[in-house]
C-alpha atoms as a PDB file:
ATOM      1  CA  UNK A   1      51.879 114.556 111.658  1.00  0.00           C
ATOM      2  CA  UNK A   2      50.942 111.167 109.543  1.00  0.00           C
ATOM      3  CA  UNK A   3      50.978 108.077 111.522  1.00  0.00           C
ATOM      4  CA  UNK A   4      51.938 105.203 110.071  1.00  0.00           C
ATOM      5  CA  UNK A   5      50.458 102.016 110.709  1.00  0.00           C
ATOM      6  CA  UNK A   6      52.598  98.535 109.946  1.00  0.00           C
ATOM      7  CA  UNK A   7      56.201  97.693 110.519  1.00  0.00           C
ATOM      8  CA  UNK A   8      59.591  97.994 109.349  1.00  0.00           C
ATOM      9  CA  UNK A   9      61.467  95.815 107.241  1.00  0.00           C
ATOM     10  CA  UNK A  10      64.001  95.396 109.997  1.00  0.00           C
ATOM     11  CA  UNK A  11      61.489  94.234 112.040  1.00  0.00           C
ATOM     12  CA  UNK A  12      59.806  91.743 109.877  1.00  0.00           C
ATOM     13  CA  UNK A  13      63.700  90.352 109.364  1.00  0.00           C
ATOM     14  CA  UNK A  14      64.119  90.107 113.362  1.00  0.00           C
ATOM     15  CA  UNK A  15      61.126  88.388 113.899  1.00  0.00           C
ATOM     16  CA  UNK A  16      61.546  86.161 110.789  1.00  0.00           C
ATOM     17  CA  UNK A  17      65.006  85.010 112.011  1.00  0.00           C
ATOM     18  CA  UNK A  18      63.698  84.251 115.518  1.00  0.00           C
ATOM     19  CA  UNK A  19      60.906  82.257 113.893  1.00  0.00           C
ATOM     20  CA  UNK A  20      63.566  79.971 111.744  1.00  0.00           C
ATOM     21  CA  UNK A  21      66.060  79.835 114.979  1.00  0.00           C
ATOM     22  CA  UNK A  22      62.852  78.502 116.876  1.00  0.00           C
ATOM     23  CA  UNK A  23      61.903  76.245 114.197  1.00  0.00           C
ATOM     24  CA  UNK A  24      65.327  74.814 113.599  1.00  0.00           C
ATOM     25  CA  UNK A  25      66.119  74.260 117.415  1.00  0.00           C
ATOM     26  CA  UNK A  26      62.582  72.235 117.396  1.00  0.00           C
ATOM     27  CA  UNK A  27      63.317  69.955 114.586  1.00  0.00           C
ATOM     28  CA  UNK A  28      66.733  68.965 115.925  1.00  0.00           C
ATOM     29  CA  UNK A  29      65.336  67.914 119.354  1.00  0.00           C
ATOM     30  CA  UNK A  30      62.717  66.197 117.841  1.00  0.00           C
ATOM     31  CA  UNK A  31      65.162  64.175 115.147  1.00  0.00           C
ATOM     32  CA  UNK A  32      67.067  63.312 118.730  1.00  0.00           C
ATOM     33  CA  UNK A  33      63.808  62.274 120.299  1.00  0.00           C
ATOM     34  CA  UNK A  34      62.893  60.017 117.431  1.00  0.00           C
ATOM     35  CA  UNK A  35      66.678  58.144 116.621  1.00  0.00           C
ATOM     36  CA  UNK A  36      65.877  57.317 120.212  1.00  0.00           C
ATOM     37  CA  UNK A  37      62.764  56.214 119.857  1.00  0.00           C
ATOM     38  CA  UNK A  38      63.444  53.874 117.421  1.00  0.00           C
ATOM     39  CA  UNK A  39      65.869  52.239 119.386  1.00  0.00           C
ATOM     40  CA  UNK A  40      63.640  51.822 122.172  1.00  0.00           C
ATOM     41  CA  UNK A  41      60.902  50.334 120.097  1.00  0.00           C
ATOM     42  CA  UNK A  42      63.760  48.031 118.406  1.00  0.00           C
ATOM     43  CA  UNK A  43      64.858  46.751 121.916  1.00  0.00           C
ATOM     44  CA  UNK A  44      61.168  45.966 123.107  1.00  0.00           C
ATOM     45  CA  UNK A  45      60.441  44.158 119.839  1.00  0.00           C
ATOM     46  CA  UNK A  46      63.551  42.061 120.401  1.00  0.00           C
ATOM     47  CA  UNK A  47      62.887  41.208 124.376  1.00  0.00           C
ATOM     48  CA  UNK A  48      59.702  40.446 123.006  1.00  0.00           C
ATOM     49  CA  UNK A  49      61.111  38.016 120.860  1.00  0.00           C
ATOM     50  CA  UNK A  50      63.773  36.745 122.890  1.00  0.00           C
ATOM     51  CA  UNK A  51      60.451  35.987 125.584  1.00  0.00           C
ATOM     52  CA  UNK A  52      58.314  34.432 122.895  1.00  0.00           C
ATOM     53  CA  UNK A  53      61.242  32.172 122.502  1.00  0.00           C
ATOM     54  CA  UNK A  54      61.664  31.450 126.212  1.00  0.00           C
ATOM     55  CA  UNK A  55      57.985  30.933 126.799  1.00  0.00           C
ATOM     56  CA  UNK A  56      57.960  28.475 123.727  1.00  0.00           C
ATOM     57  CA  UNK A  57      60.823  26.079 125.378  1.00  0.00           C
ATOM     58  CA  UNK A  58      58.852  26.486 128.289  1.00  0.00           C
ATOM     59  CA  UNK A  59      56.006  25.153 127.683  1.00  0.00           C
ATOM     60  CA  UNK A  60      57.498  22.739 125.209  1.00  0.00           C
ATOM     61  CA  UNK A  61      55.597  24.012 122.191  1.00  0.00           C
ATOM     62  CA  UNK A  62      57.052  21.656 119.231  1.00  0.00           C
ATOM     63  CA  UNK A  63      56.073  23.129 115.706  1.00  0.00           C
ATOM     64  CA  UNK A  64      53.196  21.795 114.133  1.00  0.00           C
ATOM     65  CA  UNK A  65      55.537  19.447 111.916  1.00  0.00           C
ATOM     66  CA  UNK A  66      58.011  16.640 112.226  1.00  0.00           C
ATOM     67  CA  UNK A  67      59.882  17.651 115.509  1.00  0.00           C
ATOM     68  CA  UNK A  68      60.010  14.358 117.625  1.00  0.00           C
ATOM     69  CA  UNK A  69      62.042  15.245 120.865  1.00  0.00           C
ATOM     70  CA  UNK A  70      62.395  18.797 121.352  1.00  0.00           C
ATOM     71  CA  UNK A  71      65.782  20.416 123.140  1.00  0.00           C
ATOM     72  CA  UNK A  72      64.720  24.479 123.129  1.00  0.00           C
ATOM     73  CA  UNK A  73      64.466  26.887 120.699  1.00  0.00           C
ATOM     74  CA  UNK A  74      67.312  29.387 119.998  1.00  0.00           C
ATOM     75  CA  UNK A  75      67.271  33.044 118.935  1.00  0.00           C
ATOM     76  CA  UNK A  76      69.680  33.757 115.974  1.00  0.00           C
ATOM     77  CA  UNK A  77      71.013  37.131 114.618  1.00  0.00           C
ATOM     78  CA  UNK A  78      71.637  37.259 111.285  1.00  0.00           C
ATOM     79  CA  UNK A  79      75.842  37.946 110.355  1.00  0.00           C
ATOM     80  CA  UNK A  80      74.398  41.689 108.924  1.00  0.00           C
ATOM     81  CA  UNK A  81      73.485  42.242 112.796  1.00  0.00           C
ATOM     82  CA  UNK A  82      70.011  43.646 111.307  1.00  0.00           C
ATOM     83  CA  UNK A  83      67.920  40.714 110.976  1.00  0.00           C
ATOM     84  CA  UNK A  84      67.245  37.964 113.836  1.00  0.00           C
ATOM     85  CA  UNK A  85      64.834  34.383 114.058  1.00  0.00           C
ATOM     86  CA  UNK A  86      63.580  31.678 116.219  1.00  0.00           C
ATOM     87  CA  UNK A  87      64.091  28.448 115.739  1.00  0.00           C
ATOM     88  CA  UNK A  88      63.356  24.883 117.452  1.00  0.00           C
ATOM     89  CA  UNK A  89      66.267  22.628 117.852  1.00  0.00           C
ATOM     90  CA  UNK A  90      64.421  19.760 117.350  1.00  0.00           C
ATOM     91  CA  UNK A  91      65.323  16.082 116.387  1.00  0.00           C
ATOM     92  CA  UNK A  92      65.319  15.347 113.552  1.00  0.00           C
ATOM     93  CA  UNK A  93      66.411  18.613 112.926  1.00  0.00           C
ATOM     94  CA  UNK A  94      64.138  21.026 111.482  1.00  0.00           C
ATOM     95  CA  UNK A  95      64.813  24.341 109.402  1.00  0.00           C
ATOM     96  CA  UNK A  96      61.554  26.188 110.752  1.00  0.00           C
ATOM     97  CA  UNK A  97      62.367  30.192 111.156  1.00  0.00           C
ATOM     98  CA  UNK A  98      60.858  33.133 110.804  1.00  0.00           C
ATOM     99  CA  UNK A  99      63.043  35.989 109.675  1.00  0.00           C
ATOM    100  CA  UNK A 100      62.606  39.728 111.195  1.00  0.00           C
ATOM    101  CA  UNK A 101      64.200  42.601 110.393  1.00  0.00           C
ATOM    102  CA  UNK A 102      64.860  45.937 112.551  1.00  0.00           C
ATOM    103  CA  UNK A 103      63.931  49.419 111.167  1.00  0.00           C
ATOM    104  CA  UNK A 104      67.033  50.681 108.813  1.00  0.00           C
ATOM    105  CA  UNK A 105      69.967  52.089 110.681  1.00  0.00           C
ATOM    106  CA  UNK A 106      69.543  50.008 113.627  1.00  0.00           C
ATOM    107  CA  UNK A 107      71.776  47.190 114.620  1.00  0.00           C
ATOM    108  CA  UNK A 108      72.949  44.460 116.638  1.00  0.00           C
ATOM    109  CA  UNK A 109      76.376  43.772 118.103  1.00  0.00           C
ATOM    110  CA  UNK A 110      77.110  40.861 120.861  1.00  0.00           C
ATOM    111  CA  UNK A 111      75.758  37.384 121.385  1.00  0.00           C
ATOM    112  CA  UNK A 112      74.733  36.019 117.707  1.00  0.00           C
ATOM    113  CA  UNK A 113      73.055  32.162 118.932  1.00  0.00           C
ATOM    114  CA  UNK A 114      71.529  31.650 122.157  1.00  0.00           C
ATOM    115  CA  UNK A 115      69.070  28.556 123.054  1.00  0.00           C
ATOM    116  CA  UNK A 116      66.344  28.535 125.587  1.00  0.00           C
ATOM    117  CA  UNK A 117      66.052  25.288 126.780  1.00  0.00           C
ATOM    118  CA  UNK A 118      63.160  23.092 127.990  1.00  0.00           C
ATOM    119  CA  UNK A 119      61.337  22.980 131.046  1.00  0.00           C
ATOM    120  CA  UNK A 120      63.391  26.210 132.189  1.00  0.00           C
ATOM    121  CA  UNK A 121      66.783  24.092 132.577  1.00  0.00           C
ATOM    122  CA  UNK A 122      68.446  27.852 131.719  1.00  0.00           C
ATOM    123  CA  UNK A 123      70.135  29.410 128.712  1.00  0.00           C
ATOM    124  CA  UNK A 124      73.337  28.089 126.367  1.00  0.00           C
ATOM    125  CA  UNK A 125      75.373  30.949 125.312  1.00  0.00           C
ATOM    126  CA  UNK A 126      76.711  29.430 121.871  1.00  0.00           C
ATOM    127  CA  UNK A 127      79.803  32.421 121.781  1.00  0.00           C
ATOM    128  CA  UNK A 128      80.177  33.358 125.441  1.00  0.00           C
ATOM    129  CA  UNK A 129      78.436  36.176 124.685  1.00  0.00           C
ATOM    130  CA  UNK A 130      75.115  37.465 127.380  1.00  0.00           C
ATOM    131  CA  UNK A 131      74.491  40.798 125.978  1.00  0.00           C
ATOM    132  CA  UNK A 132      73.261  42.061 122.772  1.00  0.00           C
ATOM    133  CA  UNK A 133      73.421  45.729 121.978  1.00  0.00           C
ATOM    134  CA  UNK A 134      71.344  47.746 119.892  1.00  0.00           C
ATOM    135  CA  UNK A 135      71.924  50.937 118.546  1.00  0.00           C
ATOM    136  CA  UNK A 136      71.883  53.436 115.546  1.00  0.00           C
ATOM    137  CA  UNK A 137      74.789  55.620 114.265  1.00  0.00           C
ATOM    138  CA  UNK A 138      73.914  58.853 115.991  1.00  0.00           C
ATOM    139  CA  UNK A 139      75.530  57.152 119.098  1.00  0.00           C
ATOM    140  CA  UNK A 140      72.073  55.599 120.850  1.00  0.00           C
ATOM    141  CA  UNK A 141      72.494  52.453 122.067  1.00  0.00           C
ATOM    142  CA  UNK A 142      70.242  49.882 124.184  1.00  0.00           C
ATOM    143  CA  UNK A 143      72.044  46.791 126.040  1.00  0.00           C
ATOM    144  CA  UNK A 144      69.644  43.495 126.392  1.00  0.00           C
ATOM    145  CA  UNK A 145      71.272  41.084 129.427  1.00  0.00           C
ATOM    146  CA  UNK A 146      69.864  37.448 129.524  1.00  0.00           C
ATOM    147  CA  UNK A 147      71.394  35.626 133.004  1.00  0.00           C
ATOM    148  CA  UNK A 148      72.354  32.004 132.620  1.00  0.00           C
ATOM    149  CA  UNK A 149      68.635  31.005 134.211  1.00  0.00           C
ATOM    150  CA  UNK A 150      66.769  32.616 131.389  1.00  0.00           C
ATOM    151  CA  UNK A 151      65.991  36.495 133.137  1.00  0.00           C
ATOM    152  CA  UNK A 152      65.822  39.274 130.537  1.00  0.00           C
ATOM    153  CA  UNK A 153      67.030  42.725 131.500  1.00  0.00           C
ATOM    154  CA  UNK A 154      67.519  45.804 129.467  1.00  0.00           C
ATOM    155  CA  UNK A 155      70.354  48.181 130.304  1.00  0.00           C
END
């Protein structure tokens, strides 16, 4: 009697399919794992802002041009809810900002102009609004509290 040596094509298919199930299951938890990820990194790069601008009014850091008597500094977000910037409110006023944008398919809902005023005398909420969400469409979201004394908390 022969022996044969190898294996059958309904084998190869079985172990093919398993291999593509495997694979498949892989990818989608790691497309999860990354939508989240960039959310994360989005809401750290904003705190980070939003304490660059606090720290700023703290220690009464005027731009290097034409700001006489300086109030705070406020963090805007753009109407597209994508892009934000920091700017002095100085007098006279002064149109100093830097623009930055969030990766694509992230955005922000809630507060659009807060100011961080000087010598930590708290926080002016320009629309009522404390929180600012983040989030992408695949339902992710990230919720950035500032208090009325200035504190930064993500929920």
């Amino acid at each position: 009697m022969k022996r044969n040596f190898g294996f059958t094509l309904l084998e190869i298919l079985v172990a093919i399919s398993i291999i593509v199930l495997l694979s498949s299951l892989g990818l989608a938890s790691y497309v999860k794992f990354n939508r989240r990820q960039i959310v994360e990194q989005s809401t750290a790069k904003i705190v980070s802002e939003l304490r660059l601008a606090q720290s700023f009014a703290a220690n009464q850091q005027k731009p290097e041009s034409g700001c006489l008597t300086l109030n705070g500094y406020f963090f805007n977000v753009d109407d597209d809810g994508v892009s934000y910037w920091i700017s002095p409110d100085c007098s006279p006023l002064l149109v100093e900002k830097t623009k930055e944008g969030l990766v694509s398919g992230v955005i922000m809902t809630g507060f659009s102009k807060i100011e961080f005023n000087v010598l930590g005398r708290g926080v002016k909420f320009f629309d009522g609004k404390t929180q600012l969400t983040v989030s992408n469409g695949a339902g992710y979201s990230k919720t950035i509290s500032v208090g009325e004394a200035g504190d930064i908390k993500i929920n």
